[in-house]
PDB file of N, CA and C in Angstrom:
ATOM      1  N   UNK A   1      13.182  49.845  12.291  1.00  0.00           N
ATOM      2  CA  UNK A   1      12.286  48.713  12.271  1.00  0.00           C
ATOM      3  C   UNK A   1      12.468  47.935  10.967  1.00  0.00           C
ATOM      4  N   UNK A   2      11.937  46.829  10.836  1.00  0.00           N
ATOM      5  CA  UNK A   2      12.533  45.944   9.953  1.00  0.00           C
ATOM      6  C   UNK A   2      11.055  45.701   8.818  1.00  0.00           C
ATOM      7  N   UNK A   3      10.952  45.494   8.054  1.00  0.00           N
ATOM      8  CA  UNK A   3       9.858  45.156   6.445  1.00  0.00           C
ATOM      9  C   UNK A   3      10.567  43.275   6.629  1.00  0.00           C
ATOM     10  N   UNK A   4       9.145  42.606   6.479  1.00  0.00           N
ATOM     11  CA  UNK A   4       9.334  41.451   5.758  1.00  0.00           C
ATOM     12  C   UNK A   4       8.124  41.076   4.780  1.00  0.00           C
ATOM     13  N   UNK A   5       8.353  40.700   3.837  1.00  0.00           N
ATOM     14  CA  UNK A   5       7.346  40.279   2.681  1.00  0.00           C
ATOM     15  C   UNK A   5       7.570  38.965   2.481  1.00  0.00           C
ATOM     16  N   UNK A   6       5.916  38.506   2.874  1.00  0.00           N
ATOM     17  CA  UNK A   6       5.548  37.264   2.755  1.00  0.00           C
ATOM     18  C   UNK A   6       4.845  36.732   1.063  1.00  0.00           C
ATOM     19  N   UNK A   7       5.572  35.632   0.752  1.00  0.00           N
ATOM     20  CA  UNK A   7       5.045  35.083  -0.181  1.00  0.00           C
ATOM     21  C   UNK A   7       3.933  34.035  -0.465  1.00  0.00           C
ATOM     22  N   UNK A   8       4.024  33.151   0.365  1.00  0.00           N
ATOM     23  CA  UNK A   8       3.584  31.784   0.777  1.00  0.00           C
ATOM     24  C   UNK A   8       3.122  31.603   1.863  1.00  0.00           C
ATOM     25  N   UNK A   9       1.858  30.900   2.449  1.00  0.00           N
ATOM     26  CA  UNK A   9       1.607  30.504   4.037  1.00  0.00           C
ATOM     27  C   UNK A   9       1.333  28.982   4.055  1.00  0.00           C
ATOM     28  N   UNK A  10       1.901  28.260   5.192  1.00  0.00           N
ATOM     29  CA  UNK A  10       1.838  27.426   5.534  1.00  0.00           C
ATOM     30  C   UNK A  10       0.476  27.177   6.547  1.00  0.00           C
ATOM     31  N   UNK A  11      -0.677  26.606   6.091  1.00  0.00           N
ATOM     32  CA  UNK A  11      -2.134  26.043   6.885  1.00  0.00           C
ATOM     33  C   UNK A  11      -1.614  24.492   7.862  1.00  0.00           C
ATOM     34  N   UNK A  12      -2.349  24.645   8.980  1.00  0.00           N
ATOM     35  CA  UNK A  12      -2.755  23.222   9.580  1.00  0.00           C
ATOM     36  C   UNK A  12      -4.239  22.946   9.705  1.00  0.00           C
ATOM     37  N   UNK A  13      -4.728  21.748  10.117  1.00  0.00           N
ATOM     38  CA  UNK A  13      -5.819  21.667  10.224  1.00  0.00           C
ATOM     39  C   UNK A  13      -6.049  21.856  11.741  1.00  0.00           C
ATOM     40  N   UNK A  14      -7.215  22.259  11.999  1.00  0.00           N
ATOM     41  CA  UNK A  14      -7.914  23.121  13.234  1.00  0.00           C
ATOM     42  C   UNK A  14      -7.650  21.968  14.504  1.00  0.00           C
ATOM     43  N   UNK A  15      -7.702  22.481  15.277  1.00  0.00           N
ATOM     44  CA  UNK A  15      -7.907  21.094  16.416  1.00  0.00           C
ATOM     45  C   UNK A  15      -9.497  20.158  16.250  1.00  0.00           C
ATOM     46  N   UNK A  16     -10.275  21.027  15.988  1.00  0.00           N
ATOM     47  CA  UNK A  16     -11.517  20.750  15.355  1.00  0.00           C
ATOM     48  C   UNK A  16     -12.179  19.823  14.698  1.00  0.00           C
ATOM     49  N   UNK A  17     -10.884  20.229  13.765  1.00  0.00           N
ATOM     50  CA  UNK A  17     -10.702  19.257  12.190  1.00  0.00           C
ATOM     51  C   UNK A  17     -12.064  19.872  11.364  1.00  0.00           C
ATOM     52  N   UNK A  18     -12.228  20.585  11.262  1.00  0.00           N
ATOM     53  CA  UNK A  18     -13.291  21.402  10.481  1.00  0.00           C
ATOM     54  C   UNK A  18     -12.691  22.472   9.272  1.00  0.00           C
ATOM     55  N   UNK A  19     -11.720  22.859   9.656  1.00  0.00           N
ATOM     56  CA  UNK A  19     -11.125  24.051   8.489  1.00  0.00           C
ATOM     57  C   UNK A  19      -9.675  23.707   8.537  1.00  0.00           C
ATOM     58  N   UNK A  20      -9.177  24.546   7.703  1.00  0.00           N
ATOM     59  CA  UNK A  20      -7.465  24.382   7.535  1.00  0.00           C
ATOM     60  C   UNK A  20      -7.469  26.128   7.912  1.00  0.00           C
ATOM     61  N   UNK A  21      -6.617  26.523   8.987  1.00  0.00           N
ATOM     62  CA  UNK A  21      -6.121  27.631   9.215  1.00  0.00           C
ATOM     63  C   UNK A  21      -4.722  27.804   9.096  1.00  0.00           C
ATOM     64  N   UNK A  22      -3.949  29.289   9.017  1.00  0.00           N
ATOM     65  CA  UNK A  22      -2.952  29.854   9.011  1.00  0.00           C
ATOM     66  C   UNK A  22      -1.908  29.297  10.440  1.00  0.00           C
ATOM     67  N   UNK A  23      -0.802  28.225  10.174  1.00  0.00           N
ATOM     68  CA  UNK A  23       0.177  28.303  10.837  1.00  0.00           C
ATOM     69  C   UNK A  23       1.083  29.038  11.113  1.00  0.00           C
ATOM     70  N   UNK A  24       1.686  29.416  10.217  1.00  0.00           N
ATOM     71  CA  UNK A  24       2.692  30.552   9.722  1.00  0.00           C
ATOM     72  C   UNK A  24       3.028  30.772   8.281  1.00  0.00           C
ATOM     73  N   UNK A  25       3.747  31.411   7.987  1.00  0.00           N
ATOM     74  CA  UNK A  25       4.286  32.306   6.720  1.00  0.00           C
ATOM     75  C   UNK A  25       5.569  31.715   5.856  1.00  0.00           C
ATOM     76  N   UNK A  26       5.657  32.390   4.865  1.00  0.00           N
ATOM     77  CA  UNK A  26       7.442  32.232   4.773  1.00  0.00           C
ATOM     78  C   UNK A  26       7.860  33.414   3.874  1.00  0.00           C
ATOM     79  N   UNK A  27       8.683  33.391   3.811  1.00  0.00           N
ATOM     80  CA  UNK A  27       9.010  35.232   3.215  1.00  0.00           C
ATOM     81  C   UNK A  27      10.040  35.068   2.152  1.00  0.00           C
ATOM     82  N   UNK A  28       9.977  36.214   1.355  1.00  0.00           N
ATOM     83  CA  UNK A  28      11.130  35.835   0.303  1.00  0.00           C
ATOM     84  C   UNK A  28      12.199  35.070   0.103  1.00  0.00           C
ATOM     85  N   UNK A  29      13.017  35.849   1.724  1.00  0.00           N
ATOM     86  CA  UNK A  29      13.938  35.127   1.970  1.00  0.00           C
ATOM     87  C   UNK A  29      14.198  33.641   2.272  1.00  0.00           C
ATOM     88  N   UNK A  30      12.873  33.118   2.396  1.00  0.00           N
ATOM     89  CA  UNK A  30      12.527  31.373   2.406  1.00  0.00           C
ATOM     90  C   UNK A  30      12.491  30.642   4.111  1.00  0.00           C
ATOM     91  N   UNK A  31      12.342  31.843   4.384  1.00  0.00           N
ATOM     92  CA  UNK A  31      12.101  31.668   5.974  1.00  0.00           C
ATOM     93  C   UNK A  31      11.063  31.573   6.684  1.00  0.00           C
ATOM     94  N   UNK A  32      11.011  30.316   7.227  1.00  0.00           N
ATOM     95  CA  UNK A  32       9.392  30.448   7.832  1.00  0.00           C
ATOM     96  C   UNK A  32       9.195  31.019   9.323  1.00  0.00           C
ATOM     97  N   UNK A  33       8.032  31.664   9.461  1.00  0.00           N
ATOM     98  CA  UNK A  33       7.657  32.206  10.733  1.00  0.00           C
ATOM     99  C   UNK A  33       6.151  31.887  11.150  1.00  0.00           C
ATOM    100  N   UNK A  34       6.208  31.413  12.617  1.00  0.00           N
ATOM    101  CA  UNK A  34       4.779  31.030  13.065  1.00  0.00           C
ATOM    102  C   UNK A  34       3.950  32.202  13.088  1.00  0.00           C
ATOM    103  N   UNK A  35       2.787  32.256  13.635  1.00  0.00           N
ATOM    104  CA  UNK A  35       1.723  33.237  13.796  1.00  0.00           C
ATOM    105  C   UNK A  35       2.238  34.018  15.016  1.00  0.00           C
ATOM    106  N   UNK A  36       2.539  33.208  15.560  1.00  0.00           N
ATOM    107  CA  UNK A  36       3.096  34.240  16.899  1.00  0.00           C
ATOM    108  C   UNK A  36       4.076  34.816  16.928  1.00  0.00           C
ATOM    109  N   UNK A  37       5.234  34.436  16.191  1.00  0.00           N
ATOM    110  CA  UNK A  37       6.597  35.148  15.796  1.00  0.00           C
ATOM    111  C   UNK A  37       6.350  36.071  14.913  1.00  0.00           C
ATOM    112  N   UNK A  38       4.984  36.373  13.952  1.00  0.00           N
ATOM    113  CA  UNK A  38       4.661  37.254  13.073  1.00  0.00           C
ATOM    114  C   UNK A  38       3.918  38.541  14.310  1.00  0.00           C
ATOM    115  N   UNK A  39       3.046  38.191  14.956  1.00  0.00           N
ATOM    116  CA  UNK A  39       2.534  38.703  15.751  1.00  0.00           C
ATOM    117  C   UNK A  39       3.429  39.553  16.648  1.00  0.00           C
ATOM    118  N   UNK A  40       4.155  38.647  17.389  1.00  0.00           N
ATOM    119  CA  UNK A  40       4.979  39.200  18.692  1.00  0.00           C
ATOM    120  C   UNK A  40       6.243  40.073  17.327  1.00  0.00           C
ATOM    121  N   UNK A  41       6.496  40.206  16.092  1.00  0.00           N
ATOM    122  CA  UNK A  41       7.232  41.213  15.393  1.00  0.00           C
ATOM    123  C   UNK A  41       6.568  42.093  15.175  1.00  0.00           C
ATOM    124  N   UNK A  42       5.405  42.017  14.666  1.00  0.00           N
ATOM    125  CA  UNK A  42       4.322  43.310  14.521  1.00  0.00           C
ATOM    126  C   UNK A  42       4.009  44.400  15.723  1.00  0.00           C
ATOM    127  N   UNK A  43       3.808  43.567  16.922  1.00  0.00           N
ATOM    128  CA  UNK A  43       4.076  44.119  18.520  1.00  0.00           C
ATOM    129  C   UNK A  43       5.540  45.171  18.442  1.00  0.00           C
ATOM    130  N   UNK A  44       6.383  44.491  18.269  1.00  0.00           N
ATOM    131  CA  UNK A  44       7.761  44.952  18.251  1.00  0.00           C
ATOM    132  C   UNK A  44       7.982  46.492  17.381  1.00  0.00           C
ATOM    133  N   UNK A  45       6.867  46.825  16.440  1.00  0.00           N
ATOM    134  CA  UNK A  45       6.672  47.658  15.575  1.00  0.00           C
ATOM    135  C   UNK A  45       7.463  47.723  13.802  1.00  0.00           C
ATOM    136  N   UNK A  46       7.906  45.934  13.425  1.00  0.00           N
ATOM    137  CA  UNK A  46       8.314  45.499  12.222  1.00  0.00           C
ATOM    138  C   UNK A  46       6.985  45.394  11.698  1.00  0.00           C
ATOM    139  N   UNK A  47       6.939  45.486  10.195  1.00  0.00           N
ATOM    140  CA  UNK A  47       6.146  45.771   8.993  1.00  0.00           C
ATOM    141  C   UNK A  47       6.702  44.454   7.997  1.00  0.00           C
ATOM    142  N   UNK A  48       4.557  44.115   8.422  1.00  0.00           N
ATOM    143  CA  UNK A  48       4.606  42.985   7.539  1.00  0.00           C
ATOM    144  C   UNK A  48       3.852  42.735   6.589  1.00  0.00           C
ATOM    145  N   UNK A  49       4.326  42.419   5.112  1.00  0.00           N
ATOM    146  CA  UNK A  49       3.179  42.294   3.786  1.00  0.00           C
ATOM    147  C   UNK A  49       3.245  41.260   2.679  1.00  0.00           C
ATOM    148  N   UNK A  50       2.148  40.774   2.388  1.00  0.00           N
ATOM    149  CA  UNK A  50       2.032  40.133   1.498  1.00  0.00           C
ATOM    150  C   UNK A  50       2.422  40.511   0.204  1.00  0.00           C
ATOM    151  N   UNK A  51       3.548  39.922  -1.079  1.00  0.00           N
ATOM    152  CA  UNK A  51       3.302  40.529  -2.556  1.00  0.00           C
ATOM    153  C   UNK A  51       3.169  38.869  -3.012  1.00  0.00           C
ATOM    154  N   UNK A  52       2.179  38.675  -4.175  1.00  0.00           N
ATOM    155  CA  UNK A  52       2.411  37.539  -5.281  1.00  0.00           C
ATOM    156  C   UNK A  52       1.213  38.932  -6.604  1.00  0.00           C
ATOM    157  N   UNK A  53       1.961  38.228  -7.102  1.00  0.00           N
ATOM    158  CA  UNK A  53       1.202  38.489  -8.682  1.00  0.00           C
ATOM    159  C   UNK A  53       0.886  39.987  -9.009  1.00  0.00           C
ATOM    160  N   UNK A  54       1.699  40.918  -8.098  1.00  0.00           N
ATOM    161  CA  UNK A  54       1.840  42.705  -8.377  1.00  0.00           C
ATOM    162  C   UNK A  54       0.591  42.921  -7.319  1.00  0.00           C
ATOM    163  N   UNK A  55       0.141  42.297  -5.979  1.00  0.00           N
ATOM    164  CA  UNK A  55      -0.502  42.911  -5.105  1.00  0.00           C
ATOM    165  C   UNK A  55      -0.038  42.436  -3.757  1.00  0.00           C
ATOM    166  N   UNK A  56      -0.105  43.512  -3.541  1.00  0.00           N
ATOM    167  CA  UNK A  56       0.355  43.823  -1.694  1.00  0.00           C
ATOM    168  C   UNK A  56      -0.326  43.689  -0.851  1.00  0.00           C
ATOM    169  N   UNK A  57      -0.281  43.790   0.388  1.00  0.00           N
ATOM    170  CA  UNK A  57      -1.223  44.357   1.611  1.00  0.00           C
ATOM    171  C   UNK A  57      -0.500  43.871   2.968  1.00  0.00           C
ATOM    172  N   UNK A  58      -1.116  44.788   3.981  1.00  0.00           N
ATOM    173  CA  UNK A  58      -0.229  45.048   4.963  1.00  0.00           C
ATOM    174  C   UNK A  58      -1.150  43.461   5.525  1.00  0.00           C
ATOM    175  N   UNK A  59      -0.449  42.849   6.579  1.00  0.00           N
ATOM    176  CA  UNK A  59      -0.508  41.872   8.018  1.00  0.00           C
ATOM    177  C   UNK A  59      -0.799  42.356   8.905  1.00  0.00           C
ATOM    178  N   UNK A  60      -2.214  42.288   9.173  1.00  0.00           N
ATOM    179  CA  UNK A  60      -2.193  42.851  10.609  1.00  0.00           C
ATOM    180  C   UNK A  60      -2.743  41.567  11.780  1.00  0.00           C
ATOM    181  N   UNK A  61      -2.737  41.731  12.863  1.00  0.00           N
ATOM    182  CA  UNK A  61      -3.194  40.364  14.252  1.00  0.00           C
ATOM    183  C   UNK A  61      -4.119  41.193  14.397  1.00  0.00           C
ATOM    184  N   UNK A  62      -4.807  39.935  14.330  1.00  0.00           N
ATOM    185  CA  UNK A  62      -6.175  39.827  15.062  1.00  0.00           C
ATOM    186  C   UNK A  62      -6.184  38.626  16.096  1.00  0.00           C
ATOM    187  N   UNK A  63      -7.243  38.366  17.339  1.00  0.00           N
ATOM    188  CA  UNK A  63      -6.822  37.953  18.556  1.00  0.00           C
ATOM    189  C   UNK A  63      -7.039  36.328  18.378  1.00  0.00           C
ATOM    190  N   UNK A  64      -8.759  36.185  17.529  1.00  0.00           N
ATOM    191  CA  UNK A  64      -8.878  34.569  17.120  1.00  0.00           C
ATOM    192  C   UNK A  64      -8.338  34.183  15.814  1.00  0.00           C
ATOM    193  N   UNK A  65      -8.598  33.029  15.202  1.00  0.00           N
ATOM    194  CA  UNK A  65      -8.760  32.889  14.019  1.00  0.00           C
ATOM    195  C   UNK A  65     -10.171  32.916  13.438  1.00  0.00           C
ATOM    196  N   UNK A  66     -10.705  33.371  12.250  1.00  0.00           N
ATOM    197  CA  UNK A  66     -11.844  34.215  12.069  1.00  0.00           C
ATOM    198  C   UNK A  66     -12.733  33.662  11.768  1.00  0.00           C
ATOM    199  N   UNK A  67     -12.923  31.810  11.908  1.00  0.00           N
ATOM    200  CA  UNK A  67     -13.664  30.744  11.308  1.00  0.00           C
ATOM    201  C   UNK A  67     -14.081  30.322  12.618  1.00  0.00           C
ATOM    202  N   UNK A  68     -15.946  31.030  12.517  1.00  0.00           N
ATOM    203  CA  UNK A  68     -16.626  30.092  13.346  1.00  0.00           C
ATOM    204  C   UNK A  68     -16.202  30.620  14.911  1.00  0.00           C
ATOM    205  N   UNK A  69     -16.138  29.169  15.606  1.00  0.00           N
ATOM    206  CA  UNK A  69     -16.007  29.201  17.264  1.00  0.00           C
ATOM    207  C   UNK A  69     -14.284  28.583  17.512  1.00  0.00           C
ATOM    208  N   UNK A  70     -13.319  28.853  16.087  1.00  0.00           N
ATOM    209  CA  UNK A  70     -12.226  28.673  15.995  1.00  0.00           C
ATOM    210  C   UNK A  70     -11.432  29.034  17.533  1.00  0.00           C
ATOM    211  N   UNK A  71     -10.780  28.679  18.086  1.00  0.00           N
ATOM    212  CA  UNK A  71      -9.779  29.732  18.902  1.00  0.00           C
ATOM    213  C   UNK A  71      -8.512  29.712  18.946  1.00  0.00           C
ATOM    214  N   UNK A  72      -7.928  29.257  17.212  1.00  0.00           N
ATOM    215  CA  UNK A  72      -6.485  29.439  17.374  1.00  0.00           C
ATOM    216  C   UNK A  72      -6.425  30.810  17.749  1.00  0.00           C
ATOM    217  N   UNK A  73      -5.054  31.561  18.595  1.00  0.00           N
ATOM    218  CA  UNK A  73      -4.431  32.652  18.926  1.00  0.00           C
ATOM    219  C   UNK A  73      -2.777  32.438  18.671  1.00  0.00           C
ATOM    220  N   UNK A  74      -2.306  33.719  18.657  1.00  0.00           N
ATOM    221  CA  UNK A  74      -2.589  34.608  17.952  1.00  0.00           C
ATOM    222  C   UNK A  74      -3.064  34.481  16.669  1.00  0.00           C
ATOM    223  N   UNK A  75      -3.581  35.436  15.954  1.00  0.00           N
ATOM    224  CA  UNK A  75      -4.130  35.113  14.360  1.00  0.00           C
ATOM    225  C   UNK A  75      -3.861  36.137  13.378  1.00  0.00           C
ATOM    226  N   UNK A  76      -3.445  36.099  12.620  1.00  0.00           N
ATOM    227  CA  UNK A  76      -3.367  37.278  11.267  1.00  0.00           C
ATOM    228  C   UNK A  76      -4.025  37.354  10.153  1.00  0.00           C
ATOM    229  N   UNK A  77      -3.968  38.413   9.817  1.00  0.00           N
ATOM    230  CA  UNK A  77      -4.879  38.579   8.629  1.00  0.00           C
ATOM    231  C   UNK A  77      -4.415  39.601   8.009  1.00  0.00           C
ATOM    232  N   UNK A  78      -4.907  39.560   6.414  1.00  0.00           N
ATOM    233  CA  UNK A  78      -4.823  40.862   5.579  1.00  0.00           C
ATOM    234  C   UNK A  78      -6.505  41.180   5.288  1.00  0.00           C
ATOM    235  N   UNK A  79      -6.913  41.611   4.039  1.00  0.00           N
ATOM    236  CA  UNK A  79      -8.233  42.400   4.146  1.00  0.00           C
ATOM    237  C   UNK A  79      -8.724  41.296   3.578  1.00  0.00           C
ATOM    238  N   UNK A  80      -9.786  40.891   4.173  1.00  0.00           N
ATOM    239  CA  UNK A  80     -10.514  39.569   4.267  1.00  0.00           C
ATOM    240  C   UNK A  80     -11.802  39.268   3.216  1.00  0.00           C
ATOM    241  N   UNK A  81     -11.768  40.445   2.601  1.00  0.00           N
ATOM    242  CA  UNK A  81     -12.852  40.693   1.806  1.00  0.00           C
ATOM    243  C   UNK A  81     -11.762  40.219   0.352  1.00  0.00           C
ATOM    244  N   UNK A  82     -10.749  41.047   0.056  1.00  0.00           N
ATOM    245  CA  UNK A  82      -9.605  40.461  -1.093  1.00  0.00           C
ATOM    246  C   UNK A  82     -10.084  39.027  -1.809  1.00  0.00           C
ATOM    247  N   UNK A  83     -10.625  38.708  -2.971  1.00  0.00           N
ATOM    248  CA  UNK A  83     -10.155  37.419  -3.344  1.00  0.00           C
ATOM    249  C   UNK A  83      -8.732  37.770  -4.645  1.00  0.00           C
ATOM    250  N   UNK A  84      -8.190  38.563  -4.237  1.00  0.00           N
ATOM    251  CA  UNK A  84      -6.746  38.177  -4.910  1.00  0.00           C
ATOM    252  C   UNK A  84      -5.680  37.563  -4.592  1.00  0.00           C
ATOM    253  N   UNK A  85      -4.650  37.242  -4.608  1.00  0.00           N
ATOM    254  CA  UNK A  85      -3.640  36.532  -3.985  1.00  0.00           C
ATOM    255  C   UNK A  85      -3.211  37.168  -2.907  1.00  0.00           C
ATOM    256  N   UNK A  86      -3.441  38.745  -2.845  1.00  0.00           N
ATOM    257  CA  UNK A  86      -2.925  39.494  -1.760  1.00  0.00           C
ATOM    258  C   UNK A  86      -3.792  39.281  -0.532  1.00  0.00           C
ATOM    259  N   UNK A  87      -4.653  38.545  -0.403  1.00  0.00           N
ATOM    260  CA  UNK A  87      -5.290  38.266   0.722  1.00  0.00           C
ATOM    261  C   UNK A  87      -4.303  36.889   1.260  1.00  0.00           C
ATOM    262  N   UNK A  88      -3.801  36.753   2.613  1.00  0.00           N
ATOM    263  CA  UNK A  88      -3.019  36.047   3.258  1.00  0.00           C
ATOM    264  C   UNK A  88      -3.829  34.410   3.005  1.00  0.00           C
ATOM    265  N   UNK A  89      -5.161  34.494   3.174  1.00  0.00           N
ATOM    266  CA  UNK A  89      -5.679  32.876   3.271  1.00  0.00           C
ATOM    267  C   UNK A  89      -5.275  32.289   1.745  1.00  0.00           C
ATOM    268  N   UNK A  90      -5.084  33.058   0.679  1.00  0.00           N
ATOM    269  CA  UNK A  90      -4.966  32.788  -0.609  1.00  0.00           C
ATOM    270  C   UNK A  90      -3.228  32.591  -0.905  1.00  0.00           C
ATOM    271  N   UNK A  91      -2.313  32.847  -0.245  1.00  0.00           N
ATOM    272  CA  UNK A  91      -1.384  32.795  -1.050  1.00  0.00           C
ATOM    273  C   UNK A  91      -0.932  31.199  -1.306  1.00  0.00           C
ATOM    274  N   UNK A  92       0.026  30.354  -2.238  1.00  0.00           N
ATOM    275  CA  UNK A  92       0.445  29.790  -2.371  1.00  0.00           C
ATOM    276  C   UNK A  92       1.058  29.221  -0.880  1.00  0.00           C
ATOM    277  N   UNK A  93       0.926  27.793  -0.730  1.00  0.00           N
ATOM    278  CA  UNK A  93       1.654  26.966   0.030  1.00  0.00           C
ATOM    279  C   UNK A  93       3.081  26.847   0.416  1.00  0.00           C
ATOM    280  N   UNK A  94       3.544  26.590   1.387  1.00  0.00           N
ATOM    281  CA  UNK A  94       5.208  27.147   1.306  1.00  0.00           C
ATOM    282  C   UNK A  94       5.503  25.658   1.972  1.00  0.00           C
TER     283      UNK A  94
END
């Protein structure tokens, strides 16, 4: 199975237009991946994590996005409580 470490996430704004949520990622290697290509790899049983600034944490899907009566799908997340960079909503822009 394959490890990718994400640095950066790329947000859109909601259909809503109320919040900016998680589009996709991009990973060391400078590659971007949607939510569902992160998702449908995690399915696959590849391992996925956030590092900036010496903290980690694993990617895991969850089914909505976690704002409100949101319903982007698929959706990811790291530990949501985190305000360090290792929380996915926090990392740097890609």
């Amino acid at each position: 199975m394959a490890a990718y470490t994400v640095t950066k996430v790329r947000k859109e704004l909601s259909a809503d237009r109320t919040h900016r949520h998680i589009e996709g990622v991009c990973t060391t290697a400078g590659m971007h991946y949607t939510r569902a290509q992160v998702v449908a790899s995690i399915d696959a049983g590849n391992t996925w994590r956030t590092s900036a600034d010496g903290y980690e944490a694993t990617i895991a899907k969850i089914t909505f996005c976690p704002v409100g009566a949101c319903m982007a799908t698929p959706y990811i997340k790291t530990n949501p409580d985190s305000t360090r960079k290792d929380n996915l909503e926090n990392l740097d822009p890609c």
